[in-house]
N, C-alpha and C. Protein backbone atom coordinates (compact mmCIF):
# COMPACT_ATOMS: atom_id res chain seq x y z
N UNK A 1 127.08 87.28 -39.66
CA UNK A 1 126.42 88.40 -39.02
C UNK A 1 126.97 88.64 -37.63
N UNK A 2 127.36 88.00 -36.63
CA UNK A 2 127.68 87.95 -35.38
C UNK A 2 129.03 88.74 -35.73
N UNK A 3 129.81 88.62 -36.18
CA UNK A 3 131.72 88.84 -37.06
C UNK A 3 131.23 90.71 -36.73
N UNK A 4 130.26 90.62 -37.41
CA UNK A 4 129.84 92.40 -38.29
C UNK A 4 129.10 92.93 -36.99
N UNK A 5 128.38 92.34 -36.12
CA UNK A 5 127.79 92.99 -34.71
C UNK A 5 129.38 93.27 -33.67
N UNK A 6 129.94 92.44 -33.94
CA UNK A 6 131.44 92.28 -33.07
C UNK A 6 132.44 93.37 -33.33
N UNK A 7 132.47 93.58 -34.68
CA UNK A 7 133.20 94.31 -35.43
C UNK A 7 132.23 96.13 -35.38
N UNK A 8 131.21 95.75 -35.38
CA UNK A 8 130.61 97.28 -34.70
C UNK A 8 130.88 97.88 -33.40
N UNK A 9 130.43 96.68 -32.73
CA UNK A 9 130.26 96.95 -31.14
C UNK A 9 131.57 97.23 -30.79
N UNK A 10 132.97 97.11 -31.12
CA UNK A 10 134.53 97.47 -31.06
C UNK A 10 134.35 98.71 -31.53
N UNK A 11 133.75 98.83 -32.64
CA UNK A 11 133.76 100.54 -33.32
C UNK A 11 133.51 101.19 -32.45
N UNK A 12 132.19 100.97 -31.88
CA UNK A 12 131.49 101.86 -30.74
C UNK A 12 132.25 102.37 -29.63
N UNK A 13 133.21 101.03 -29.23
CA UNK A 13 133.96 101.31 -28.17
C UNK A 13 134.84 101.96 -28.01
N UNK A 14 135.44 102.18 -29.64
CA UNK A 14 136.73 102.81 -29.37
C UNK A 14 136.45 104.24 -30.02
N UNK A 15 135.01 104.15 -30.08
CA UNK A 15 134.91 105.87 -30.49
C UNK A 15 134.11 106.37 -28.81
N UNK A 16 134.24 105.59 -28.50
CA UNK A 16 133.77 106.17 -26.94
C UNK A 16 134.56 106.08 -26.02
N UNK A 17 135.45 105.34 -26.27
CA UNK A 17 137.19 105.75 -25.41
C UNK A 17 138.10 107.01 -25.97
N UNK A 18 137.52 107.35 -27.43
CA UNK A 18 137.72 108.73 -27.78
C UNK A 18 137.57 110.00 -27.38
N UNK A 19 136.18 109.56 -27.47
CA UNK A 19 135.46 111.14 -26.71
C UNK A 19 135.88 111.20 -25.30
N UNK A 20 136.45 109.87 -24.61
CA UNK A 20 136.16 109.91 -23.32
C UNK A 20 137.66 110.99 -22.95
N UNK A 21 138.66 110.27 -23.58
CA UNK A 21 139.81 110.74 -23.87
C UNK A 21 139.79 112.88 -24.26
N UNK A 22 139.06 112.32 -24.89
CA UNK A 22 139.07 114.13 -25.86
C UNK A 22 138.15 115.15 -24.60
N UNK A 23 137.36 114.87 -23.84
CA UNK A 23 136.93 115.09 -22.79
C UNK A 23 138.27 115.52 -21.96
N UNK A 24 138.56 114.36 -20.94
CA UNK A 24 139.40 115.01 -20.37
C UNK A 24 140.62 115.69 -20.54
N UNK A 25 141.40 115.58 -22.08
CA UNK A 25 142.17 116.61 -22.50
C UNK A 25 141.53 118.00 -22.32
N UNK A 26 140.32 117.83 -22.83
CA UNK A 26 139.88 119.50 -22.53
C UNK A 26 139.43 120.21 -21.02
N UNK A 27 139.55 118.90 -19.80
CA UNK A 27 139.38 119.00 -18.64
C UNK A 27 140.90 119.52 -18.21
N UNK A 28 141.68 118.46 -18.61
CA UNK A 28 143.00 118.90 -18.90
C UNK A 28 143.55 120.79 -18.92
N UNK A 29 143.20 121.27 -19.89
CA UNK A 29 143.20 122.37 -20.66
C UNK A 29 143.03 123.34 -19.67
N UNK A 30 141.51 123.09 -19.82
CA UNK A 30 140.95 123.73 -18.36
C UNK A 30 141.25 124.34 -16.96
N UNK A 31 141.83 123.20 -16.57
CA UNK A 31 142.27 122.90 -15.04
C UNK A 31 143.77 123.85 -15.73
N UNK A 32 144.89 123.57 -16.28
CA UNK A 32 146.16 124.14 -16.64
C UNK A 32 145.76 125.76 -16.96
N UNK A 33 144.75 126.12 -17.65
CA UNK A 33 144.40 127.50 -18.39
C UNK A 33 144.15 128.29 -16.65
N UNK A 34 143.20 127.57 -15.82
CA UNK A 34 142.90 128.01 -14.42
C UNK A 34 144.57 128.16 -13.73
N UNK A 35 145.56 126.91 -13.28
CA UNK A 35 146.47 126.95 -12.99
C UNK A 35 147.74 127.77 -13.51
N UNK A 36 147.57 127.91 -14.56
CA UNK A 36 148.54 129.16 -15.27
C UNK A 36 147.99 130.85 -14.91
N UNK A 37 146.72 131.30 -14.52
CA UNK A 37 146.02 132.13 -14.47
C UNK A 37 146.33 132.36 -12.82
N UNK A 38 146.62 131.15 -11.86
CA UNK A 38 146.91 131.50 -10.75
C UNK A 38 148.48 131.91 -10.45
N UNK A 39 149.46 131.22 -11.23
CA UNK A 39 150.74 131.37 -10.87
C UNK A 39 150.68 132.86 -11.72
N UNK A 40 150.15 133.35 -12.61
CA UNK A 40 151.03 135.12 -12.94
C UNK A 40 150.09 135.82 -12.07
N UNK A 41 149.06 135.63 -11.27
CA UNK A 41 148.77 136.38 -10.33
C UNK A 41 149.58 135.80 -8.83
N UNK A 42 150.04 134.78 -8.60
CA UNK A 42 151.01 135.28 -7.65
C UNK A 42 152.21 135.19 -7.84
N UNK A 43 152.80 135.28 -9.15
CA UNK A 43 153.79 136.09 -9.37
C UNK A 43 153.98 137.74 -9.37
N UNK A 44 152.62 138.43 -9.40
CA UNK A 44 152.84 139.35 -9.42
C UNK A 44 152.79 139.71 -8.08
N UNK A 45 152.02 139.15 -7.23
CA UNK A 45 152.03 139.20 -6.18
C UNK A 45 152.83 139.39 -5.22
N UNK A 46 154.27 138.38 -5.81
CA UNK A 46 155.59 138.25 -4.86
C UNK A 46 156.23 139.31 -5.41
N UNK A 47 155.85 139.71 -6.56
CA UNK A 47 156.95 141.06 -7.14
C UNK A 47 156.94 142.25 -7.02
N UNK A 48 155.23 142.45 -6.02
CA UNK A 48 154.53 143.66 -5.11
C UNK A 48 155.11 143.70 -3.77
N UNK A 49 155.41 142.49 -3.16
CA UNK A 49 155.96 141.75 -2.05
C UNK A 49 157.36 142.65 -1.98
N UNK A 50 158.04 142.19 -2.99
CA UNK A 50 159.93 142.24 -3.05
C UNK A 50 159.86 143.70 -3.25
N UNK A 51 159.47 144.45 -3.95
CA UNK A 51 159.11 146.16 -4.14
C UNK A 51 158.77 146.59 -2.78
N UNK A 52 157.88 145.99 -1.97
CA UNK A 52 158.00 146.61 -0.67
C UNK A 52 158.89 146.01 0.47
N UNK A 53 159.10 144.84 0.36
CA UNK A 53 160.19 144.80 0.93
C UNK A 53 161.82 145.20 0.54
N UNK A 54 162.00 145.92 -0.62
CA UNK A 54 163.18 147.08 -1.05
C UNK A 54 163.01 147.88 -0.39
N UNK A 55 162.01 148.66 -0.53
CA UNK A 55 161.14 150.17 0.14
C UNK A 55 161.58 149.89 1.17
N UNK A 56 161.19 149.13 2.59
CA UNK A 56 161.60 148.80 3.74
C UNK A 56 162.56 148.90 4.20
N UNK A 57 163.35 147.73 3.37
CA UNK A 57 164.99 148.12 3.25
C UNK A 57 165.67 149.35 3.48
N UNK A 58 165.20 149.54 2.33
CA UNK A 58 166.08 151.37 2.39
C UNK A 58 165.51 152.15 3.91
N UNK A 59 164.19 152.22 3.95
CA UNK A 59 164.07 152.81 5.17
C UNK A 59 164.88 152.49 6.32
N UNK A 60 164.58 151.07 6.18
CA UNK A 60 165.42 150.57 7.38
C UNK A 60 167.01 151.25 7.89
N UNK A 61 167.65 151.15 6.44
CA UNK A 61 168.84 151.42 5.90
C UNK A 61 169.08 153.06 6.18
N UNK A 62 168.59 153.72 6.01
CA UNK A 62 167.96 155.48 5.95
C UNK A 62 167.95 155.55 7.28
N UNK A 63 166.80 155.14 8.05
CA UNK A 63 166.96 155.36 9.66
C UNK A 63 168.05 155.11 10.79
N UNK A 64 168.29 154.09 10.21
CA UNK A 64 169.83 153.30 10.90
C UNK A 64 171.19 154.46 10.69
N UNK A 65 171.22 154.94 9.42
CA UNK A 65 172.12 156.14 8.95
C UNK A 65 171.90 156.96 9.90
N UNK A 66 170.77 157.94 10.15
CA UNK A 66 170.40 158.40 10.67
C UNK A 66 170.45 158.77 12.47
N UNK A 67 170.58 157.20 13.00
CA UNK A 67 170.50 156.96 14.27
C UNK A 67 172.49 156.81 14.51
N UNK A 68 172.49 156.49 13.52
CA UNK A 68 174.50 156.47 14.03
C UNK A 68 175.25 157.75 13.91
N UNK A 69 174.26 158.63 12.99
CA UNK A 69 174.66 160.30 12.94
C UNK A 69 174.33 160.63 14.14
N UNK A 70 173.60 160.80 14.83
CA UNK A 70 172.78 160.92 15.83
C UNK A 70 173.70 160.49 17.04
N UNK A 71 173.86 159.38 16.92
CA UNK A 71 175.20 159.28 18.06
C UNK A 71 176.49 159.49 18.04
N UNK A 72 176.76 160.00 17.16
CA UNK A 72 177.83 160.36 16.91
C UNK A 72 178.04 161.91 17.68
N UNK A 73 176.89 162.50 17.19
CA UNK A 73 176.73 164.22 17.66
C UNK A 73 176.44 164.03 19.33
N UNK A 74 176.38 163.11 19.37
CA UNK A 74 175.11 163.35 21.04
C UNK A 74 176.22 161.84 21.32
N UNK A 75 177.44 161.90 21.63
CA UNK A 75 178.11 160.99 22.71
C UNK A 75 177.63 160.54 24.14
N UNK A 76 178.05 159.19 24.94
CA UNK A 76 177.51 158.41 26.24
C UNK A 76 178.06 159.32 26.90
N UNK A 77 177.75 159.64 28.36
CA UNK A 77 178.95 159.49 29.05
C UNK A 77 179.40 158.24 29.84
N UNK A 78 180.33 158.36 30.39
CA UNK A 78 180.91 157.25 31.61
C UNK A 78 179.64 156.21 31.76
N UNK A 79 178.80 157.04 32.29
CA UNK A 79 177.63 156.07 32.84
C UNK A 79 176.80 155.65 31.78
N UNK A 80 177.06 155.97 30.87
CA UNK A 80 176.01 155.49 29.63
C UNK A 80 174.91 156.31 29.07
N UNK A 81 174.21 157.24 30.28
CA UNK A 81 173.88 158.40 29.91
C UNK A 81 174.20 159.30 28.86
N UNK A 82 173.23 160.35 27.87
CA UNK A 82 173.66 160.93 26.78
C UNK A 82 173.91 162.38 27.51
N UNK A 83 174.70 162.88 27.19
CA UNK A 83 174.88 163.88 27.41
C UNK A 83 173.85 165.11 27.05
């Protein structure tokens, strides 16, 4: 009888290192399902980011055009003064 209480009380244990196990896989799950849910929101984030920093760009790029036309028509003189 002691053999068969021994041989239970192991059962018990290793169906409760099971659940304990099967638990935190699904804590697991969880936590990754949350962490995957954060990286494509700031992926999209950085890809709202890079779209306006293109936009910028070009402006940047556009104005700068702009400002060397600009001196081109409207020369320094001597003193640095625009004419």
């Amino acid at each position: 009888m002691c053999l068969q209480a021994e041989v239970s009380r192991m059962q018990h244990e290793y169906i409760l290192m099971l659940q304990n196990g099967d638990n935190m896989l699904r804590a697991y799950a969880n936590e990754n399902a949350k962490l995957e849910e954060q990286n494509r929101s700031l992926l999209e984030h950085v890809k709202l980011l890079q779209q306006e920093n293109c936009s910028l760009e070009l402006d940047h790029n556009r104005l700068e055009s702009e400002l060397a036309k600009e001196r081109l028509q409207c020369p320094e003189q001597a003193d640095g003064k625009r004419l």
